[in-house]
Protein backbone atom coordinates (compact mmCIF):
# COMPACT_ATOMS: atom_id res chain seq x y z
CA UNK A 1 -58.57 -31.04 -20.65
CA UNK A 2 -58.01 -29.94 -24.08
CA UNK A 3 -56.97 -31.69 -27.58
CA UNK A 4 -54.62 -29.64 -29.54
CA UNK A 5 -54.22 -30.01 -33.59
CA UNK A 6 -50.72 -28.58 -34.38
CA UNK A 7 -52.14 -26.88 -37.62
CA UNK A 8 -54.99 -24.51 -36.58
CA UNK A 9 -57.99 -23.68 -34.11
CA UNK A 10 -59.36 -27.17 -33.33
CA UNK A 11 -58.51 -27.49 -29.49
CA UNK A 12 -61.82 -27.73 -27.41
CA UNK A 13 -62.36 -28.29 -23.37
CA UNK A 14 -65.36 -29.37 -22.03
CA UNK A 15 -66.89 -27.97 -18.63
CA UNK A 16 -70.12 -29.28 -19.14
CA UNK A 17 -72.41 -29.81 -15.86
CA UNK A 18 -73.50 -33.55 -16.38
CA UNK A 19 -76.22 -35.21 -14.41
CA UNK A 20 -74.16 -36.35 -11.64
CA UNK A 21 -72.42 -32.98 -10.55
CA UNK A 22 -73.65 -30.89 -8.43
CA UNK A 23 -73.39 -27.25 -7.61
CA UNK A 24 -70.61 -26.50 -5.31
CA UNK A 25 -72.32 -24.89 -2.34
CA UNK A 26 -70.58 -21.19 -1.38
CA UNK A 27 -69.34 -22.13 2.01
CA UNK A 28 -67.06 -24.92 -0.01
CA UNK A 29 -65.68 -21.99 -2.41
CA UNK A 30 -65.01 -19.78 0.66
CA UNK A 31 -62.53 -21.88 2.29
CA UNK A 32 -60.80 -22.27 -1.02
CA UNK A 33 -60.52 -18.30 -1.98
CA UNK A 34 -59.62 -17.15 1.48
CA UNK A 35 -56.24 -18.60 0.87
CA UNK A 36 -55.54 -15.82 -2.35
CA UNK A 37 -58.57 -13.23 -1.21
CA UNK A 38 -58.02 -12.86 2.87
CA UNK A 39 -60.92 -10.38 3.44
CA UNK A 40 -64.47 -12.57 2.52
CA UNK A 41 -67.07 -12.95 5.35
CA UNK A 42 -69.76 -15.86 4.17
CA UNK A 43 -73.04 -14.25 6.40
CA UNK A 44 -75.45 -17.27 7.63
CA UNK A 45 -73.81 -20.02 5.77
CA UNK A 46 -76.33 -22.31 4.05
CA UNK A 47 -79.54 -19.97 5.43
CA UNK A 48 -81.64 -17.39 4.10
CA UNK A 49 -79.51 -14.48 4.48
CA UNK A 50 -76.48 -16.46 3.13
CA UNK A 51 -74.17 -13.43 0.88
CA UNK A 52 -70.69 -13.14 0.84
CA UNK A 53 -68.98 -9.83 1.70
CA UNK A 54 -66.02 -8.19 2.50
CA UNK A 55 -64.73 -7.86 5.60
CA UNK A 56 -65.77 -4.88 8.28
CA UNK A 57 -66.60 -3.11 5.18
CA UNK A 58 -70.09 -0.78 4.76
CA UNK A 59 -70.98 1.61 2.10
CA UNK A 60 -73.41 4.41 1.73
CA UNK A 61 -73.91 6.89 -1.33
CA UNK A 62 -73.39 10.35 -0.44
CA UNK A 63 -76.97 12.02 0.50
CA UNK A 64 -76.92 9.87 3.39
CA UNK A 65 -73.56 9.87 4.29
CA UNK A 66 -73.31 12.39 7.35
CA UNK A 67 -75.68 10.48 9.43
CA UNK A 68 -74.44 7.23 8.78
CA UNK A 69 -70.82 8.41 9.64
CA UNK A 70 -72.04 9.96 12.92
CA UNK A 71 -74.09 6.25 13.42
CA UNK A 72 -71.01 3.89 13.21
CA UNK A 73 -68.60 6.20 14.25
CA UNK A 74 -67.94 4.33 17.87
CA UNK A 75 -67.20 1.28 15.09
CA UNK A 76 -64.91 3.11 12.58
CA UNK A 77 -61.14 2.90 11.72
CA UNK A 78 -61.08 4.42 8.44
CA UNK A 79 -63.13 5.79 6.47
CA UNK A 80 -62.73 6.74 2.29
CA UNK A 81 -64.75 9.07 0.45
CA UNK A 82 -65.09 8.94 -3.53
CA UNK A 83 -66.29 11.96 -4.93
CA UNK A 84 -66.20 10.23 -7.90
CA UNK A 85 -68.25 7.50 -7.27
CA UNK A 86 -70.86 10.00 -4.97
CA UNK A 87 -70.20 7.48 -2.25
CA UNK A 88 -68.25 6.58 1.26
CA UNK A 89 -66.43 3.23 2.00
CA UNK A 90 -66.26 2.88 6.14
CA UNK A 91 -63.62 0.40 7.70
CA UNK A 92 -64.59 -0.97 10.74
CA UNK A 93 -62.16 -1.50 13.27
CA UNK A 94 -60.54 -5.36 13.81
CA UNK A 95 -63.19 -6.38 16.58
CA UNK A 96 -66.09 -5.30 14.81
CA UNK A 97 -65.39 -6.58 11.06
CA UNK A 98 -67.04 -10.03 11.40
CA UNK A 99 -70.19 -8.21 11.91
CA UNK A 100 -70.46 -6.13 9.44
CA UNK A 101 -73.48 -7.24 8.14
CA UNK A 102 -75.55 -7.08 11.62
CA UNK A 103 -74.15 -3.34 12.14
CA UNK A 104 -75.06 -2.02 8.66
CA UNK A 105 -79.06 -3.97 9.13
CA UNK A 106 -78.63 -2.38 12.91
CA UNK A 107 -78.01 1.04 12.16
CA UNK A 108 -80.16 1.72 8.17
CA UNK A 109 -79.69 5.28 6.98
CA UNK A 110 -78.17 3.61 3.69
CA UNK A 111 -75.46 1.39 5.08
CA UNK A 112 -74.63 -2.05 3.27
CA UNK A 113 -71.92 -4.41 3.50
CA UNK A 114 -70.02 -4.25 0.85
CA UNK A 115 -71.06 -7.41 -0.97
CA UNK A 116 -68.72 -9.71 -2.82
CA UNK A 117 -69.91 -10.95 -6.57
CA UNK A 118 -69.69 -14.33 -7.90
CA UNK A 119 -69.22 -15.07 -11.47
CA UNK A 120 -72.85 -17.04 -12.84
CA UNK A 121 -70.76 -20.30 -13.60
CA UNK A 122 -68.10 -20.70 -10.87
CA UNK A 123 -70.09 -23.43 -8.71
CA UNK A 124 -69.99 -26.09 -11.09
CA UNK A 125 -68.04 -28.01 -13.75
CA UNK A 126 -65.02 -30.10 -14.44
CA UNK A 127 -63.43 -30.27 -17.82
CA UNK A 128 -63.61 -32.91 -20.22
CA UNK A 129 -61.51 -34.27 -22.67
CA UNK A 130 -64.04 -33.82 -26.37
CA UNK A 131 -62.47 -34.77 -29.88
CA UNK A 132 -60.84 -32.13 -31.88
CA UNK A 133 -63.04 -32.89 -34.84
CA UNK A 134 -66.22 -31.14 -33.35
CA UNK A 135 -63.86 -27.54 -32.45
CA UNK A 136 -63.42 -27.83 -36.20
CA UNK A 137 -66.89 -27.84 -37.37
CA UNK A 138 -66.93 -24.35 -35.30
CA UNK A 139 -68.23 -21.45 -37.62
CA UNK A 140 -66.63 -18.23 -37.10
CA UNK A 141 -69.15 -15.22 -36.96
CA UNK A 142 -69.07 -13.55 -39.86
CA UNK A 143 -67.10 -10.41 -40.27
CA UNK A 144 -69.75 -8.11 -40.48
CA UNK A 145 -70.04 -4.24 -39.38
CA UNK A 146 -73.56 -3.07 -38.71
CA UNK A 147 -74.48 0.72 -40.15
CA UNK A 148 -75.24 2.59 -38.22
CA UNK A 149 -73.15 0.88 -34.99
CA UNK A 150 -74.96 -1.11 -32.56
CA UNK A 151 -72.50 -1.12 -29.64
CA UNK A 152 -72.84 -3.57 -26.68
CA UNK A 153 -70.10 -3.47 -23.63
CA UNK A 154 -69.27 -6.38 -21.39
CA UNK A 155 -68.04 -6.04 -17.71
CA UNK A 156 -66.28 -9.88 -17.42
CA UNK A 157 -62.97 -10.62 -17.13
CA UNK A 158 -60.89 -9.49 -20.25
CA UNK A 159 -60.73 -10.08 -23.66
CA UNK A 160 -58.20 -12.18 -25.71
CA UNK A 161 -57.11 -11.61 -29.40
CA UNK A 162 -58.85 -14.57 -30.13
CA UNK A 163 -58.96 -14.69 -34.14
CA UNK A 164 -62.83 -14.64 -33.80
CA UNK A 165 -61.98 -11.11 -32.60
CA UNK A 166 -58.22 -10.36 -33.42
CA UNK A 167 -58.48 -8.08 -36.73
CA UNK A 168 -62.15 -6.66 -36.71
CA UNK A 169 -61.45 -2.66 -36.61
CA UNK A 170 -63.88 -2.07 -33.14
CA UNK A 171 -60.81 -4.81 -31.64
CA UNK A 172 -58.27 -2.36 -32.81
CA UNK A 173 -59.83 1.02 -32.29
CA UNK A 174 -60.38 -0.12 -28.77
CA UNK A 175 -57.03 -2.14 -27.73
CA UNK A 176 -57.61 -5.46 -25.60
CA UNK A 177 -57.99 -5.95 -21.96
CA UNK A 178 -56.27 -9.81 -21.86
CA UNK A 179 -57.34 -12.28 -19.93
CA UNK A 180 -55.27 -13.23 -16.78
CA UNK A 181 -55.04 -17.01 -16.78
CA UNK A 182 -53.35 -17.11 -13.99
CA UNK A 183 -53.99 -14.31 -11.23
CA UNK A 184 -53.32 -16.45 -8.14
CA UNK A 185 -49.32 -17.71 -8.97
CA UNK A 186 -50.28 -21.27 -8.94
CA UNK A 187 -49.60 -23.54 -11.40
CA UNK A 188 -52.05 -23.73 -14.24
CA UNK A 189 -55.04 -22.30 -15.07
CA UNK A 190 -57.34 -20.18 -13.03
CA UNK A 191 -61.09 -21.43 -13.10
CA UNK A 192 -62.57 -18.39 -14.06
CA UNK A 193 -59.66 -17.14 -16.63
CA UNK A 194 -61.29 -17.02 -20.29
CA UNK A 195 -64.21 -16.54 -18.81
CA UNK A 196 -65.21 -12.83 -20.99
CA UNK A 197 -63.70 -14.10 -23.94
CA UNK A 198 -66.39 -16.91 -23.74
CA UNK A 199 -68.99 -14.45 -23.08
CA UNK A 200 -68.06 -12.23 -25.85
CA UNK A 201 -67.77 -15.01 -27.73
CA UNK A 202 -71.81 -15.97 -27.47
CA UNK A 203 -72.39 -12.73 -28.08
CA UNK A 204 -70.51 -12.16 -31.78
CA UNK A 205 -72.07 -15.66 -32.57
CA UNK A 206 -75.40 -14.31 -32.45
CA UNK A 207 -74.88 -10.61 -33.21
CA UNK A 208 -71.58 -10.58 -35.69
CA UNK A 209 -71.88 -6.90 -36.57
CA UNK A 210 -72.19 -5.40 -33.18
CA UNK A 211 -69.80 -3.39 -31.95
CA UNK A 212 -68.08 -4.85 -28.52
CA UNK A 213 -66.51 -3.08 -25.66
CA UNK A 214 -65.48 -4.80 -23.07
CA UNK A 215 -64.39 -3.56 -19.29
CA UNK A 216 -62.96 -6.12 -16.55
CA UNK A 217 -65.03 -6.17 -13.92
CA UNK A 218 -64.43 -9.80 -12.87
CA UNK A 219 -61.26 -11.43 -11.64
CA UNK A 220 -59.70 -14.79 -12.86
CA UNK A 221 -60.74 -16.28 -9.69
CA UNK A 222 -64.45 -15.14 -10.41
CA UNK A 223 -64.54 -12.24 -7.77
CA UNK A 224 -66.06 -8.99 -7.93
CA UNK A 225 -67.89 -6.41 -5.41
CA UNK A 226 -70.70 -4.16 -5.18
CA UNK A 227 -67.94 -0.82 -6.20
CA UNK A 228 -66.48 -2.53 -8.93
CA UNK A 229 -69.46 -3.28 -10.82
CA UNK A 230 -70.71 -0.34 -9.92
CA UNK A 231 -67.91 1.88 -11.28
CA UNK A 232 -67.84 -0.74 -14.31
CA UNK A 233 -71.49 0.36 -15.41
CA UNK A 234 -70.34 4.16 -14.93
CA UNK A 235 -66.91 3.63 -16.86
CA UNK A 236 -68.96 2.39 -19.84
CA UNK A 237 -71.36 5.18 -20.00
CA UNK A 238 -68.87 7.66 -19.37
CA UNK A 239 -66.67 6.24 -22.50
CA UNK A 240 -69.57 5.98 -24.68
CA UNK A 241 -70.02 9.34 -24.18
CA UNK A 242 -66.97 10.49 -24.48
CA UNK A 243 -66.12 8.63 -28.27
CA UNK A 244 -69.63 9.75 -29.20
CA UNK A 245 -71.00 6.28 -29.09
CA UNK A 246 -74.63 5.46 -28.21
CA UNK A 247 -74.56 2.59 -25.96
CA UNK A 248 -77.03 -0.09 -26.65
CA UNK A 249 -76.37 -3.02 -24.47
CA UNK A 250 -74.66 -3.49 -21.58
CA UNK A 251 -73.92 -7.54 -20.49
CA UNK A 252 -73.34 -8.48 -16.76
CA UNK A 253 -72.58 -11.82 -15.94
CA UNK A 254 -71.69 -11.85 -11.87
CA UNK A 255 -73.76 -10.89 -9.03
CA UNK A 256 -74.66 -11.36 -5.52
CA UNK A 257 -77.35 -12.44 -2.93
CA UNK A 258 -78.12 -9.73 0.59
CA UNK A 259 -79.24 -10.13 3.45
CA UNK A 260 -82.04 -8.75 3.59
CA UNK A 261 -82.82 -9.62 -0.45
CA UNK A 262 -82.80 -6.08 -1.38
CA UNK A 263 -80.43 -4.75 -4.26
CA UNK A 264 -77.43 -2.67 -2.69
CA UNK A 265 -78.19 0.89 -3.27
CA UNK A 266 -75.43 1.43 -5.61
CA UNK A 267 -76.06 -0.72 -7.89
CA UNK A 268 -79.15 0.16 -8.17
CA UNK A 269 -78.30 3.86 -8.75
CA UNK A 270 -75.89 2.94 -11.75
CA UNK A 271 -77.94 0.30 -13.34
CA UNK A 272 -80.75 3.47 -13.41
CA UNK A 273 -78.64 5.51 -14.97
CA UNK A 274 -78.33 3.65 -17.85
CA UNK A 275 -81.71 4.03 -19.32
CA UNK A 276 -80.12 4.57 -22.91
CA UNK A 277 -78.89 0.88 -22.87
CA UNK A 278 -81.01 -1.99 -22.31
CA UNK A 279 -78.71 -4.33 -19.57
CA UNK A 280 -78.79 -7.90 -19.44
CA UNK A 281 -77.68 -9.93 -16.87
CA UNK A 282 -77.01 -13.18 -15.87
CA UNK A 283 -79.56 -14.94 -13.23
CA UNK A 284 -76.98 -16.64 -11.91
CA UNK A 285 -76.20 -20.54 -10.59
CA UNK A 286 -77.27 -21.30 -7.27
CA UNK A 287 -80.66 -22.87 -7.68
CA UNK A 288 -82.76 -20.49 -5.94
CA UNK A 289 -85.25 -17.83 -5.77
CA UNK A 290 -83.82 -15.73 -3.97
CA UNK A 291 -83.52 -12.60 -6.35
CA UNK A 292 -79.76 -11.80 -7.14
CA UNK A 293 -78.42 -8.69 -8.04
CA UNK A 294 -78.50 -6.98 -10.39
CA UNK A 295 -80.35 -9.14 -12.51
CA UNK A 296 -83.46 -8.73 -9.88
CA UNK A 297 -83.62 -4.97 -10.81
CA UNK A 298 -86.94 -4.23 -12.84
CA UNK A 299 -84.72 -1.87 -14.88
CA UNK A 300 -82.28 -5.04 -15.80
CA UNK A 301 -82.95 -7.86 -17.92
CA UNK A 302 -82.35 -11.03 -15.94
CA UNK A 303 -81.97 -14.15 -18.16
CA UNK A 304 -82.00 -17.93 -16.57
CA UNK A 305 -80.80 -21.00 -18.64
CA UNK A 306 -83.44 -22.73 -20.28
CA UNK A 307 -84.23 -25.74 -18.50
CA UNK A 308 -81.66 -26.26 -15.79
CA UNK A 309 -81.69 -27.19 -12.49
CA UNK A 310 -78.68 -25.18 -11.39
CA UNK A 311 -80.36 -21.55 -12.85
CA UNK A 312 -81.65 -19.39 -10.79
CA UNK A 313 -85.43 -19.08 -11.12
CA UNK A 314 -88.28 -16.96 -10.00
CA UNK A 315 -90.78 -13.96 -11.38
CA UNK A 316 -87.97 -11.71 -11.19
CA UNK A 317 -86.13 -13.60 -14.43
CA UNK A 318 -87.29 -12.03 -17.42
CA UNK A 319 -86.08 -14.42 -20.27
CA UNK A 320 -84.51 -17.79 -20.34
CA UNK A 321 -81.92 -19.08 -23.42
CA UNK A 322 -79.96 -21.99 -23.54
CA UNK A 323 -77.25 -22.19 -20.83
CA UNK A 324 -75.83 -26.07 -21.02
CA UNK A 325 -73.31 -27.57 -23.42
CA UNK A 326 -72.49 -23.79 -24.51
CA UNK A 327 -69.51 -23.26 -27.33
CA UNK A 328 -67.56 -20.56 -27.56
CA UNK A 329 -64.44 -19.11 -27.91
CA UNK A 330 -61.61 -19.63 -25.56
CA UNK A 331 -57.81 -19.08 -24.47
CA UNK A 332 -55.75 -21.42 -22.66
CA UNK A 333 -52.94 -21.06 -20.71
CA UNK A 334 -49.84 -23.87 -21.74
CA UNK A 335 -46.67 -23.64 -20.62
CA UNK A 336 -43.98 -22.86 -24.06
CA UNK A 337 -41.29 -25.32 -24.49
CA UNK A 338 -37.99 -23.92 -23.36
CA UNK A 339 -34.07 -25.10 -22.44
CA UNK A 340 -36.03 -26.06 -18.73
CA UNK A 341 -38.96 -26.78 -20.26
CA UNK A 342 -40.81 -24.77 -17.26
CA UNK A 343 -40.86 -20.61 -16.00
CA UNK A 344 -42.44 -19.73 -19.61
CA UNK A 345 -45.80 -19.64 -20.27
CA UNK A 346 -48.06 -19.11 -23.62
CA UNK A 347 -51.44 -18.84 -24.78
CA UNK A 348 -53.51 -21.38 -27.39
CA UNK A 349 -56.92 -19.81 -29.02
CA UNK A 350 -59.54 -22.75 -28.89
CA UNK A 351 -63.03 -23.25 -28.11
CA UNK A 352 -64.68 -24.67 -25.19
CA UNK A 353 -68.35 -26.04 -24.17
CA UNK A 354 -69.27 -24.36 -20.77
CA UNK A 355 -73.17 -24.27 -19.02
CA UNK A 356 -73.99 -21.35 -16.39
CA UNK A 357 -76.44 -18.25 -16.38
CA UNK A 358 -73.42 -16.39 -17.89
CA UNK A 359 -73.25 -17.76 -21.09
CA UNK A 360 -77.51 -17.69 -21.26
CA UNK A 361 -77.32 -13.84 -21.23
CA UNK A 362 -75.37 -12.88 -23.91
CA UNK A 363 -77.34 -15.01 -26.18
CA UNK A 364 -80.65 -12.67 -25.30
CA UNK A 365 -77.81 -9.21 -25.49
CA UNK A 366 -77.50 -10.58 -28.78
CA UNK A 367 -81.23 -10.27 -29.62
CA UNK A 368 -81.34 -7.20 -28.48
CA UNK A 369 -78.43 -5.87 -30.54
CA UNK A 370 -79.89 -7.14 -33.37
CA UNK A 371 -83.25 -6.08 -33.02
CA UNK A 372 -81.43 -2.65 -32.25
CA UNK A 373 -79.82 -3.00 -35.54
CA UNK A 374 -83.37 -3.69 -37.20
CA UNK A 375 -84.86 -0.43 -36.04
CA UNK A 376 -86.24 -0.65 -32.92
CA UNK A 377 -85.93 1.78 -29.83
CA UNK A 378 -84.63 0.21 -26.73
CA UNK A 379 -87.22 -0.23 -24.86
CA UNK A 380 -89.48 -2.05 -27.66
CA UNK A 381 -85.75 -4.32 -28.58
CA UNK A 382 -85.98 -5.49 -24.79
CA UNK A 383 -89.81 -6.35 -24.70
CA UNK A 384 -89.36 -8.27 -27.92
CA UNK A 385 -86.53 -10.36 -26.79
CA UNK A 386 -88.05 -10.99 -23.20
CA UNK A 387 -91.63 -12.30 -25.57
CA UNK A 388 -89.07 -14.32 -28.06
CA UNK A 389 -87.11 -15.49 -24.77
CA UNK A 390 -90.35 -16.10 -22.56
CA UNK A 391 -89.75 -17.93 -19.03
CA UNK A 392 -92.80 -19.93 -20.21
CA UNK A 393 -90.18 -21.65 -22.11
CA UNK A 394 -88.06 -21.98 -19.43
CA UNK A 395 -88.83 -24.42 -16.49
């Protein structure tokens, strides 16, 4: 819940994870989305192989899409090709969808389920009221712009024109992507809604003169898939590139478990490609070792919150930052007074206190921009952070 002042920024909501919660196992969030998202298949519930994916669909990149076609072809009932994206999306037919996963581990030559992606802090936390005098003693970053530009992009869920961002001339040369509070036509707020402008949030704390670009990857419900992300990392190169930026950072904050625990293949051909930009990503919030793409990717900088039970652990996490009792900026989603007093609906700029993975790797993006800004190449800005950000710190 949030406390409002009537003069100014001081509202605050608390989704802390206190000692007593527990993560919300993925079998429990899959009955609840399949009422708004009808085509999730939950693969070995509660096992090893436990991933979410979407129904009775695989997808292979194109060098080894002739042989796979001919494979499943006794299985298909549609099948999309994106030249674009250097890939093909197969439909199964009705009878076979259920088992997509089996089919696609079955028949190799490249074929994956297409996997579904789960925002780092959806499987915990409840808000909490918290006193309006703390959101006051908030600092805004400074208003700062680095020369030359350090530019970082984030693939989340929008941006608001939070006044932490509203005003600063990368927010204007680049427009806003807002936040949709409330994707599923329910009343109130959707759990994951705010979600980037949190993110970004961390990161301008800790880096005020970068540069931010943001690209929604990530619904309000805290959904994404393997193509989305995907075409995400190759929208932000392909920008860069195009406005003659050099991109520097790139923050992910979703991801998802396999199968078989390998990375899908196209992820791991767009997180290769961008070799210019160090990318950080979240470890994400189930608890596990299991490795969780993309953060797993030796090319990616996974980062695990610092001393929490809920963080995903393991060799493959590469730095760990504080990801509990988190404050950042936030939107919420109040309904405007009105004749009826309902049907109209406005927005509040606040703060809130959040814990997950997500809000962990911005913090470390941060480092790297500024160590970016200090001089260093890429490479040397992400072995620095990982040392300064060591997992021997971590659990």
């Amino acid at each position: 819940m949030w406390t409002l002042s009537v003069g100014g920024i001081v509202s605050i909501v608390d989704l802390e994870l206190t000692e007593s919660e527990s993560v919300t196992s993925l079998a429990q969030l899959v009955d609840g989305w399949r009422s708004r998202v009808a085509d999730l298949v939950l693969h070995d519930p509660g096992g090893p192989e436990e991933c979410l994916v979407r129904s009775g669909e695989l997808v292979v990149i194109s060098n080894d899409a002739n042989m796979a076609r001919d494979k499943v072809r006794r299985w298909t009932d549609r099948i999309d090709e994106s030249a674009e994206m250097e890939l093909i999306r197969i439909q199964l037919r009705p009878a076979e969808r259920e088992q997509c996963v089996r089919i696609a581990a079955e028949c190799g030559l490249g074929l994956t389920p297409h996997h579904v992606h789960v925002g780092s802090p959806i499987m915990f936390g409840t808000p909490t009221r918290v006193s309006p005098e703390e959101a006051s003693a908030i600092t805004a970053p400074p208003r700062v712009r680095w020369d030359p530009p350090v530019t970082a992009a984030v693939l989340d869920t929008g941006l608001d024109p939070h006044p932490w961002f509203a005003g600063r001339p990368w927010f204007a040369e680049w427009g806003h992507s807002p936040e949709v509070l409330d994707g599923d036509g329910r009343d109130g707020q959707d759990r994951q809604a705010g979600h980037g402008t949190f993110v970004a949030g961390v990161l301008l704390r800790h880096a005020p003169g970068v540069v931010l670009r943001h690209h929604r990857v990530l619904s309000s419900s805290g959904l994404s898939d393997d193509l989305t992300v995907a075409a995400g990392l190759r929208r932000v190169r392909r920008t860069a590139a195009e406005r003659g930026e050099r991109l520097d950072v790139v923050v992910l904050t979703s991801g998802c478990h396999t199968a078989g625990d390998a990375c899908p293949p196209v992820l791991r051909r767009e997180a290769g490609r961008s070799s210019g930009a160090v990318v950080v990503a979240a470890a994400g919030n189930g608890g596990t070792s299991r490795p969780f793409w993309p953060a797993a990717l030796p090319e990616v900088l996974a980062v695990g919150a610092r001393a929490a039970a809920f963080s995903n652990h393991g060799d493959w996490v590469d730095a760990w930052a504080q990801g509990t009792g988190v404050v950042s900026a936030f939107p919420l989603l109040r309904p405007a007074a009105g004749d009826s007093g309902a049907g109209t609906e406005s927005r509040e700029y606040g703060f809130a206190r959040w814990s997950g993975t997500s809000f962990a790797a911005p913090r470390v993006a941060a480092e790297v921009a500024a160590l970016v800004h200090d001089g260093h190449p890429a490479a040397e800005a992400r072995r620095e952070a990982e040392r300064r950000f060591s997992p021997r710190r971590g659990r």
